[in-house]
N, C-alpha and C. Protein backbone atom coordinates (compact mmCIF):
# COMPACT_ATOMS: atom_id res chain seq x y z
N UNK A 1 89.50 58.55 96.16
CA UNK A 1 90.48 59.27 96.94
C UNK A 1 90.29 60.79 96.81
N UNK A 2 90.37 61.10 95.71
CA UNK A 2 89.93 63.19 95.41
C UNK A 2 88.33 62.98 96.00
N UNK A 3 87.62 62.14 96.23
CA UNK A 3 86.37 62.36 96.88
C UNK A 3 86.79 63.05 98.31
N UNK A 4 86.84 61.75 98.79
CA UNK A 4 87.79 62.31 100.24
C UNK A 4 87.92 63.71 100.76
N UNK A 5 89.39 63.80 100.05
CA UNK A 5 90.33 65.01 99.71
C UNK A 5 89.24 65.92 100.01
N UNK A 6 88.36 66.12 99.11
CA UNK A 6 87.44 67.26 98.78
C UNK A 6 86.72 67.26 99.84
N UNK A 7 86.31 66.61 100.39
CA UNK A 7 85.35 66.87 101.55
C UNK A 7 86.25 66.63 102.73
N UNK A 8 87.36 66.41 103.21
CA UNK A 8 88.13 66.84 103.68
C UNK A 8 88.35 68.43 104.35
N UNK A 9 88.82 68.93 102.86
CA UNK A 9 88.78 70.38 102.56
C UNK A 9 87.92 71.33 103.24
N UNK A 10 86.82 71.01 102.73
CA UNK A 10 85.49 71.52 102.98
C UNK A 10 85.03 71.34 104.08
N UNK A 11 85.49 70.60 105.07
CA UNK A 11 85.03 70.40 106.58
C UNK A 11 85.93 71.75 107.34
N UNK A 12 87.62 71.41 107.12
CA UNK A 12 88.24 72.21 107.29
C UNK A 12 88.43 73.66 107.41
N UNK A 13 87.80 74.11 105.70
CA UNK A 13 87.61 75.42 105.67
C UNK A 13 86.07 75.74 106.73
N UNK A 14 84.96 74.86 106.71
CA UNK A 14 83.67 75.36 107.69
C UNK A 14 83.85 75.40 108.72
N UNK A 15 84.68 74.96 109.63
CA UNK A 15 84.99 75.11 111.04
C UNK A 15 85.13 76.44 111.50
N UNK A 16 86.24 77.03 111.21
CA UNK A 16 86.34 78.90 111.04
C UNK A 16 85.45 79.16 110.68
N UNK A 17 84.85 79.16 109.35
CA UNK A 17 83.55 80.32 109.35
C UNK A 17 82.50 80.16 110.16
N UNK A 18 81.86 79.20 110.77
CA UNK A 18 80.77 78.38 111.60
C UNK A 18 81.21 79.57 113.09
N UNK A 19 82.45 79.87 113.47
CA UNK A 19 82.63 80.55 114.56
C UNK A 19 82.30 82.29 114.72
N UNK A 20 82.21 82.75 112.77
CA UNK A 20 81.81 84.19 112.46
C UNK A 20 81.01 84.40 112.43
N UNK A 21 80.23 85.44 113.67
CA UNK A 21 79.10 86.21 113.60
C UNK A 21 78.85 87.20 112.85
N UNK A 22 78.03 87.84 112.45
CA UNK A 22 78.06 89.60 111.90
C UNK A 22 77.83 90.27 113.82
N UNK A 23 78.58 91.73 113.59
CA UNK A 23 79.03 92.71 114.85
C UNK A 23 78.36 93.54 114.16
N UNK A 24 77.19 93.92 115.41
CA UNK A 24 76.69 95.53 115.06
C UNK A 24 77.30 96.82 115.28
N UNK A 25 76.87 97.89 114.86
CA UNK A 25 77.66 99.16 114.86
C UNK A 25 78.28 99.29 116.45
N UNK A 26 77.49 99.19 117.12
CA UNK A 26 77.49 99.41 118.03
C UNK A 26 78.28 98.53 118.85
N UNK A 27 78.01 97.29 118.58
CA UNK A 27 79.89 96.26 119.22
C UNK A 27 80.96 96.55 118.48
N UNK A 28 81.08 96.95 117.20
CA UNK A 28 82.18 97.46 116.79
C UNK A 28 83.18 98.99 117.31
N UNK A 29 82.11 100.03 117.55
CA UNK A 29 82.19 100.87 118.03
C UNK A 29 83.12 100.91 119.31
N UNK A 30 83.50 99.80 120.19
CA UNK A 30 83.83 99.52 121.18
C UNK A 30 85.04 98.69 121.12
N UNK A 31 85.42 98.48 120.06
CA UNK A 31 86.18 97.81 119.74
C UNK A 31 87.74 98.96 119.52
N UNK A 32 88.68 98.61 120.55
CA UNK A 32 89.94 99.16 119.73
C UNK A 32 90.76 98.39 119.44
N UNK A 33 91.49 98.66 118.41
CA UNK A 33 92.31 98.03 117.87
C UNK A 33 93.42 98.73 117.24
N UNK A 34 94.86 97.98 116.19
CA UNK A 34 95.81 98.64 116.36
C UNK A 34 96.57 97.77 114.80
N UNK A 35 96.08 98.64 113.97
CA UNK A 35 96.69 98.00 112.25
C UNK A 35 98.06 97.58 112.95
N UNK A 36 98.56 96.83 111.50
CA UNK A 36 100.07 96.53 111.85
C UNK A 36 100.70 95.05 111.84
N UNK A 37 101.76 95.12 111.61
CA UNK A 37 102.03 93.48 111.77
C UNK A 37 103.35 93.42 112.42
N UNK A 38 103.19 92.23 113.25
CA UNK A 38 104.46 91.87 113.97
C UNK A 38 105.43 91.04 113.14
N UNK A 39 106.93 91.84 113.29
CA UNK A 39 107.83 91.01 112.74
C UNK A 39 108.99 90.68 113.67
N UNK A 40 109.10 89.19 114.06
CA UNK A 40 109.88 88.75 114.89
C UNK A 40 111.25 88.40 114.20
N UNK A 41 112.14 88.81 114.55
CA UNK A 41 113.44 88.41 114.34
C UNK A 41 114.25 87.75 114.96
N UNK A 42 114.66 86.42 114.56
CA UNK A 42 115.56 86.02 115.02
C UNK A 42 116.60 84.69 113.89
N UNK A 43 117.52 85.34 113.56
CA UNK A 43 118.78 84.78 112.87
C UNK A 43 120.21 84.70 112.78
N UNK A 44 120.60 83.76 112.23
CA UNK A 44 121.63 83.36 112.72
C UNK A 44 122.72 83.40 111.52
N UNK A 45 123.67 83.86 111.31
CA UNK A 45 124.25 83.86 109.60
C UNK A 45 125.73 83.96 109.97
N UNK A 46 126.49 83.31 108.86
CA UNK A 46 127.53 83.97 108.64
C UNK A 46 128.28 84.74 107.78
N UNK A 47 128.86 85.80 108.02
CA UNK A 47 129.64 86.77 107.51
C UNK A 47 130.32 86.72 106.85
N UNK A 48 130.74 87.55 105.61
CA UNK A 48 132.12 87.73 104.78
C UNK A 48 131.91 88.83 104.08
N UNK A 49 133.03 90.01 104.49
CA UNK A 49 132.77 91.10 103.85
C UNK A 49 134.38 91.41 103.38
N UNK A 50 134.65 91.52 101.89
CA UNK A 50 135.83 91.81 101.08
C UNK A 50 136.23 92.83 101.75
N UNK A 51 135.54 94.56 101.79
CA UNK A 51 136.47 95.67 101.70
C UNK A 51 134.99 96.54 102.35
N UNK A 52 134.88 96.65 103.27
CA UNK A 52 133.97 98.34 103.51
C UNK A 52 135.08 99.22 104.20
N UNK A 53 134.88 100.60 103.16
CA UNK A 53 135.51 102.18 103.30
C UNK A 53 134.66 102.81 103.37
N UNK A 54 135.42 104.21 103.75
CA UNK A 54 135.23 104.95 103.75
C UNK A 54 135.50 106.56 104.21
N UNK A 55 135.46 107.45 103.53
CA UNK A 55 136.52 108.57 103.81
C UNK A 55 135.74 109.86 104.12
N UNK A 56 136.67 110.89 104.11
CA UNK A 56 136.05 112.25 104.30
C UNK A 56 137.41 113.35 103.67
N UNK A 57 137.19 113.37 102.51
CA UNK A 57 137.87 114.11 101.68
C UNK A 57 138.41 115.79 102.25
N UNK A 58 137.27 116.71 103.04
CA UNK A 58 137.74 117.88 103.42
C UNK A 58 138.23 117.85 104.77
N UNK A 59 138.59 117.23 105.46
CA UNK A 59 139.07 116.46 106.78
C UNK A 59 138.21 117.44 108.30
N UNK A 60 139.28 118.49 108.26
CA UNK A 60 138.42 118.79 110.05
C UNK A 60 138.96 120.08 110.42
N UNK A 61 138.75 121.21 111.00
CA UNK A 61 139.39 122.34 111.40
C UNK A 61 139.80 121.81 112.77
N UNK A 62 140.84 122.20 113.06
CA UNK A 62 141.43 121.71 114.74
C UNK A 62 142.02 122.80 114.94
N UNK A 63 142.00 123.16 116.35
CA UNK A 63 142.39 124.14 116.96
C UNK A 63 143.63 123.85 117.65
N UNK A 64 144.62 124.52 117.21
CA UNK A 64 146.68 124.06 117.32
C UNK A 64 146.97 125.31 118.00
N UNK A 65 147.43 125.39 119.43
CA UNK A 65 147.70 126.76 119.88
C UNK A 65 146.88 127.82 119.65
N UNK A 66 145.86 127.77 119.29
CA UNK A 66 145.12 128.98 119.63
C UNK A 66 145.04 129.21 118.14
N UNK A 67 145.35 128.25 117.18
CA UNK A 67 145.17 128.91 116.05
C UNK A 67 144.29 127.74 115.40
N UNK A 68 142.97 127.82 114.55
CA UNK A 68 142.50 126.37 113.84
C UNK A 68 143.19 126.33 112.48
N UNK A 69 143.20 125.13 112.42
CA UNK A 69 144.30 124.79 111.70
C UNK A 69 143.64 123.50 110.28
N UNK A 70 143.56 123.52 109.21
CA UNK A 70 142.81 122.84 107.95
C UNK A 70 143.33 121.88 108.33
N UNK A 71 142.77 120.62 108.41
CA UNK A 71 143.89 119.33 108.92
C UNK A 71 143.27 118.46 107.17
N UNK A 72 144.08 117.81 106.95
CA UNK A 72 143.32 117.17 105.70
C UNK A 72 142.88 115.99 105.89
N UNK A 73 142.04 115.46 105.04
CA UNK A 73 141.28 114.32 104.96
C UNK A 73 141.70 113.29 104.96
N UNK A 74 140.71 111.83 105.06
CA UNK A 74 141.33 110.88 105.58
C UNK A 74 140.72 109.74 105.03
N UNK A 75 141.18 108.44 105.69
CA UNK A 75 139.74 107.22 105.07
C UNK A 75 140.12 106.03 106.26
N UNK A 76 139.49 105.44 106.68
CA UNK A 76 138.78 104.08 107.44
C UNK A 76 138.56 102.97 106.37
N UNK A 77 139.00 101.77 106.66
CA UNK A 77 138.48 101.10 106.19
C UNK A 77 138.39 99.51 106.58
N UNK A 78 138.14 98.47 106.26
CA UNK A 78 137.71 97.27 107.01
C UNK A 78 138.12 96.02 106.24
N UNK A 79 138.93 95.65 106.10
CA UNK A 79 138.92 94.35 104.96
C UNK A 79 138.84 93.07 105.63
N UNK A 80 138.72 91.74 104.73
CA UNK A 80 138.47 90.79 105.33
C UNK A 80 137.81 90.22 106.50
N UNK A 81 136.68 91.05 106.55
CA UNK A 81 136.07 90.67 108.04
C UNK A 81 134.99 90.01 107.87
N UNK A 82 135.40 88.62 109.20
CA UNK A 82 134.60 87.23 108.62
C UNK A 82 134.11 87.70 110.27
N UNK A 83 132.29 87.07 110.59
CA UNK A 83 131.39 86.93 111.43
C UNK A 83 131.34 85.70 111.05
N UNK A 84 131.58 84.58 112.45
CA UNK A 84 130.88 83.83 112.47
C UNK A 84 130.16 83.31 112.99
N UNK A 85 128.76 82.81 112.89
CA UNK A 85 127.68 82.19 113.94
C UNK A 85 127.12 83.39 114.83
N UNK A 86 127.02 84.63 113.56
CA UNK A 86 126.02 86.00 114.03
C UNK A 86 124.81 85.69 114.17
N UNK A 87 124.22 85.76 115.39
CA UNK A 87 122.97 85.22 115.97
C UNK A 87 122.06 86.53 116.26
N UNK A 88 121.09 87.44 116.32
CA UNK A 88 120.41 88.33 116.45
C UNK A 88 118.67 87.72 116.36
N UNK A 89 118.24 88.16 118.13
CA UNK A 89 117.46 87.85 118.42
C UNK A 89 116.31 88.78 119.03
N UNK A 90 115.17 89.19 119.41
CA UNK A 90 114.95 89.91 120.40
C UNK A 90 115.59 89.62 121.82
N UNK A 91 115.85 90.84 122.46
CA UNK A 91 115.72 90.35 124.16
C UNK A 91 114.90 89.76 125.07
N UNK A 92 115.26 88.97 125.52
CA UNK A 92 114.42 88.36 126.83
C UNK A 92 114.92 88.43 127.94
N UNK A 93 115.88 89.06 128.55
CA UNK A 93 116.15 89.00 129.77
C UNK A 93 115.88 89.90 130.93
N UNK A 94 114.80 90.42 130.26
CA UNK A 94 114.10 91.58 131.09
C UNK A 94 113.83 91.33 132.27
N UNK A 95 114.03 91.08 133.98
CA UNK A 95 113.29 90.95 134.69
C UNK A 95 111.42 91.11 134.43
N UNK A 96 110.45 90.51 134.91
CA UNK A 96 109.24 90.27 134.39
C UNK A 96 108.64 91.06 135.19
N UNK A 97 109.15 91.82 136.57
CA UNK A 97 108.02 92.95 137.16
C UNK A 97 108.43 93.83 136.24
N UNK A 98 106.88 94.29 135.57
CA UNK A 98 106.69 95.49 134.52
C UNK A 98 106.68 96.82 135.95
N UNK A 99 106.72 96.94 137.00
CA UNK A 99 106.84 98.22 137.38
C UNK A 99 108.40 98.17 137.99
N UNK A 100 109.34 97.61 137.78
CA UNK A 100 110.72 98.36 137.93
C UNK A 100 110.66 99.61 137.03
N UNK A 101 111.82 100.23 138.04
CA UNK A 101 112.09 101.67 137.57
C UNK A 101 112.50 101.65 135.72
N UNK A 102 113.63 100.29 135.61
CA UNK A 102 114.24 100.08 134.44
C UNK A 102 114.46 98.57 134.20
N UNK A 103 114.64 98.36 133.00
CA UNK A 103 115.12 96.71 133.07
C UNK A 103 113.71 95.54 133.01
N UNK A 104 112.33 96.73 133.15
CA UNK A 104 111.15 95.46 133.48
C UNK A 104 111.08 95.52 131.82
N UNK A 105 109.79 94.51 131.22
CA UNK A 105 109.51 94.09 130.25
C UNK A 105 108.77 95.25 129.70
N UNK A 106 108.53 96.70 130.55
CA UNK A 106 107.63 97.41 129.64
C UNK A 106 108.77 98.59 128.99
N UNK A 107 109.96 97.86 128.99
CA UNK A 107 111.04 98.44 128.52
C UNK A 107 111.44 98.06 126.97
N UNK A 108 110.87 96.57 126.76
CA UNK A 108 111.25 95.77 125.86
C UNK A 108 110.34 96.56 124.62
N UNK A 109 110.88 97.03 123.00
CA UNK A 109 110.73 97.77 122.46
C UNK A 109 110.82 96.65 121.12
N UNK A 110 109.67 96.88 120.58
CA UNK A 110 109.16 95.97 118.92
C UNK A 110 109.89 96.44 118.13
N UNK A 111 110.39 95.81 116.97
CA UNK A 111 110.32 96.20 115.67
C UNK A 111 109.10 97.32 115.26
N UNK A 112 109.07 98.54 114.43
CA UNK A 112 108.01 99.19 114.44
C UNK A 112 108.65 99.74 112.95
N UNK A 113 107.51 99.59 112.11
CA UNK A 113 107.37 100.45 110.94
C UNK A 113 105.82 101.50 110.82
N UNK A 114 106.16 102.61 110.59
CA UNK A 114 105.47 103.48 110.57
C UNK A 114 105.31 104.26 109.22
N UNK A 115 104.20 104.66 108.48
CA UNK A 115 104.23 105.30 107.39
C UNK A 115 102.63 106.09 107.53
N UNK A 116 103.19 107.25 106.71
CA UNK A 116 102.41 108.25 106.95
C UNK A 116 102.20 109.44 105.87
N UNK A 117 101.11 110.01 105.58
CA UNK A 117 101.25 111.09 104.46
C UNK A 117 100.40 111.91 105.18
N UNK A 118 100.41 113.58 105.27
CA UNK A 118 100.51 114.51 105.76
C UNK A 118 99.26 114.91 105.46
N UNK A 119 97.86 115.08 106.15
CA UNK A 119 97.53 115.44 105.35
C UNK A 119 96.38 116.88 105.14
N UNK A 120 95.81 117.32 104.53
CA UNK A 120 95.64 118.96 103.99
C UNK A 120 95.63 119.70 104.73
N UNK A 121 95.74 119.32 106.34
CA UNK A 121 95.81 120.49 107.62
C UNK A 121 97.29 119.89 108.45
N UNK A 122 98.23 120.33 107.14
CA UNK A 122 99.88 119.83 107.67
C UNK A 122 99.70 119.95 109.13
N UNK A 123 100.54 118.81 109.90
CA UNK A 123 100.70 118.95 110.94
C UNK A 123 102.27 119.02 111.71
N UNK A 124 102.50 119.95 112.28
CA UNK A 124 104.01 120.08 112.89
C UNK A 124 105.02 119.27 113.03
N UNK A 125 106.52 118.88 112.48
CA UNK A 125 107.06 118.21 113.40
C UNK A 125 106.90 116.92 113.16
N UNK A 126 106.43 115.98 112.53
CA UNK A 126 106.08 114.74 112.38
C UNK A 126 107.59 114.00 112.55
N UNK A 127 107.13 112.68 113.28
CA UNK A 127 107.81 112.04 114.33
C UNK A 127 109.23 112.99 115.04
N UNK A 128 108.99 113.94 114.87
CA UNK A 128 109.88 114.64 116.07
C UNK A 128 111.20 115.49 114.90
N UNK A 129 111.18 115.74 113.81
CA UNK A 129 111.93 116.17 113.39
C UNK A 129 112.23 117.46 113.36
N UNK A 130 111.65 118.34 113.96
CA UNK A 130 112.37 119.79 114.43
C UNK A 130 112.01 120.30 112.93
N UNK A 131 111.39 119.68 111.86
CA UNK A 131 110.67 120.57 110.71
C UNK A 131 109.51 120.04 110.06
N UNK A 132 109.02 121.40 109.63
CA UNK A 132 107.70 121.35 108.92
C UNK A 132 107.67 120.43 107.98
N UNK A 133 106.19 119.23 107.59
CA UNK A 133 106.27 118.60 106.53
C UNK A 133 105.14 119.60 105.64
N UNK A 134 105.16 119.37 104.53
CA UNK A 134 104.38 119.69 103.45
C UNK A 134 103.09 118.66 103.36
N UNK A 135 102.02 119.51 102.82
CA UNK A 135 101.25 118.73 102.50
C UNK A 135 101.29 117.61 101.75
N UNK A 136 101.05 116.47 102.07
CA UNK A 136 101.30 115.48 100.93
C UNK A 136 102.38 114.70 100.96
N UNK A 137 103.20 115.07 101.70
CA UNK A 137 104.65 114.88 101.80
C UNK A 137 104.66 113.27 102.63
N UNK A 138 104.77 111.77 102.54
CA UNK A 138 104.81 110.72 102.81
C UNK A 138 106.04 110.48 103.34
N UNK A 139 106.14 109.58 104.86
CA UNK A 139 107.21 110.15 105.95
C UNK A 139 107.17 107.98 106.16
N UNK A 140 108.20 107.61 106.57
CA UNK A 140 108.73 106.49 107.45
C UNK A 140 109.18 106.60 108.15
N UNK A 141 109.35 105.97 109.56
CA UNK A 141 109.69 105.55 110.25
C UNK A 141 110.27 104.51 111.13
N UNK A 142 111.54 104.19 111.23
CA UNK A 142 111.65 102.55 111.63
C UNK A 142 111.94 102.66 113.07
N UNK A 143 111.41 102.11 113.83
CA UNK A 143 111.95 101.36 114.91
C UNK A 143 112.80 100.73 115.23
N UNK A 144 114.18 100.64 115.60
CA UNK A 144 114.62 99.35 115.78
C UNK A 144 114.73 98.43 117.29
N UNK A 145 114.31 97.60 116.87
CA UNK A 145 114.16 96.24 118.19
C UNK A 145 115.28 96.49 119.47
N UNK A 146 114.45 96.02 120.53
CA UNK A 146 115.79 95.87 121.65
C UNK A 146 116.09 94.54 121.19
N UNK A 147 117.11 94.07 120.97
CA UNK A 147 117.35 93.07 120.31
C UNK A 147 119.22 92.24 121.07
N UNK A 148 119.45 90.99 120.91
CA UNK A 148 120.39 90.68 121.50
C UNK A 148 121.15 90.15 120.61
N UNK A 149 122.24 90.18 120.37
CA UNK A 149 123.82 90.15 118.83
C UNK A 149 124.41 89.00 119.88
N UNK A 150 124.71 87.98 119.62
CA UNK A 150 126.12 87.39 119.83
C UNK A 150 126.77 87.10 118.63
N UNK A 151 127.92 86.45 118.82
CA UNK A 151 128.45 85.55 117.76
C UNK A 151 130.12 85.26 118.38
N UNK A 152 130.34 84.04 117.34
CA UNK A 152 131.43 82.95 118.29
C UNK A 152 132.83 83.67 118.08
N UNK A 153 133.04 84.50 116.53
CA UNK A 153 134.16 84.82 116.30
C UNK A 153 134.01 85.96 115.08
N UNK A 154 134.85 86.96 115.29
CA UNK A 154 135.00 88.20 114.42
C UNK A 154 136.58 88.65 114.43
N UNK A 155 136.92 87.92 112.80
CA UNK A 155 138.36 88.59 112.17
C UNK A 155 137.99 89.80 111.01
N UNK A 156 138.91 90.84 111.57
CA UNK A 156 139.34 91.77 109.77
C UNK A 156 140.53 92.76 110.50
N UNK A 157 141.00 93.34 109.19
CA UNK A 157 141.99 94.07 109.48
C UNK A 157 140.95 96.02 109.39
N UNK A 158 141.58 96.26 109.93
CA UNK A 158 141.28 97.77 110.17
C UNK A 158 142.21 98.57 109.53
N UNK A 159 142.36 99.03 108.47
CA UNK A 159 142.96 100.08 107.39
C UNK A 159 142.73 101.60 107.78
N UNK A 160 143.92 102.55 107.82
CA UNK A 160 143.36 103.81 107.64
C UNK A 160 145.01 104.51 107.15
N UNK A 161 144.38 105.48 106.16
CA UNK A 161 145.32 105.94 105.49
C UNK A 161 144.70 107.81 104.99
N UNK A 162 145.83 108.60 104.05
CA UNK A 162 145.50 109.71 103.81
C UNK A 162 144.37 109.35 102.85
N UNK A 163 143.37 110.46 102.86
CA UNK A 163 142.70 111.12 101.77
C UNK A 163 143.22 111.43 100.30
N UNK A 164 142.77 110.81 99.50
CA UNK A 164 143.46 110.72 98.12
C UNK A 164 142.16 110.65 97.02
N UNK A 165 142.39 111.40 95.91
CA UNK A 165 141.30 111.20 94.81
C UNK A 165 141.41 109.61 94.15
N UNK A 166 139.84 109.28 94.44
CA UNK A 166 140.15 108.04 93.47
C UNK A 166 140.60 108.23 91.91
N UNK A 167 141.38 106.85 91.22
CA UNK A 167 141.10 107.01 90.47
C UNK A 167 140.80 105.77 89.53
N UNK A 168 140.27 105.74 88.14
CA UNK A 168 139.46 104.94 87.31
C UNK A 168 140.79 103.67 86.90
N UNK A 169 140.60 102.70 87.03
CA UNK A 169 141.39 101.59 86.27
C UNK A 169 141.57 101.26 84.92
């Protein structure tokens, strides 16, 4: 039986290599291509979140009659909020002519991670940030997916109250 098995194996793995040529400089040369890996998303979960806050302690200048006025701080917050049967998928409902103005499939936008280090002839601006990177300086980038959210049902209460120092228990 491990006879088998083994030559089994070994048929298996020769099939693929039997199909690899060696590429000269020169067919390679011609070759473009594009590092990277595709990550498809699509899941389905459910939710339970105790307590997300959050505040802003020096609050806001507002302008009261012509005069601005220190308004004080505040907090948001979210309790008990149950998702259920949160589904997140890519989109597909693109109409399929890629030359509409909007709405065709060359609209539809990947997951994209990008990483990058700068390098000894800094270059301006990297992915669009309105500042200089440093040499050396290692940058990310995420993409996020056109992507489609349903789900069957969403409870929580919505909290908001004054700005107050925490304090320790």
């Amino acid at each position: 039986m491990k006879n088998i098995l083994a030559l089994l194996i070994i048929l298996m793995l020769s099939t693929p290599l039997s199909a690899m040529k060696p590429v000269s400089d020169a067919e390679l040369s011609a070759v473009l291509a594009q590092s990277g890996i595709s990550i498809f998303i699509d899941m389905t979960m459910d939710v339970h979140i105790g307590t997300v806050a959050w505040g802003d302690p020096d609050g806001a200048v507002i302008p009261v009659n012509g005069t601005d006025v220190q308004m004080p701080g505040g907090w948001i917050g979210i309790d008990n909020l149950t998702i259920e049967n949160l589904h997140v998928w890519p989109r597909t409902d693109f109409m399929m002519n890629g030359n509409a103005p909007s709405g065709g499939w060359k609209d539809i936008q990947p997951l994209t991670i990008d990483v990058l280090t700068m390098p000894s002839s800094a270059l301006d601006h990297p992915f669009g940030t309105g500042a200089d990177a440093p040499v050396g300086t290692t940058a990310v980038r995420i993409g996020i997916p056109t992507s489609t959210i349903s789900l069957d049902k969403m409870e929580g209460n919505v909290v908001l109250g004054p700005y107050s120092t925490p304090t320790n228990p």
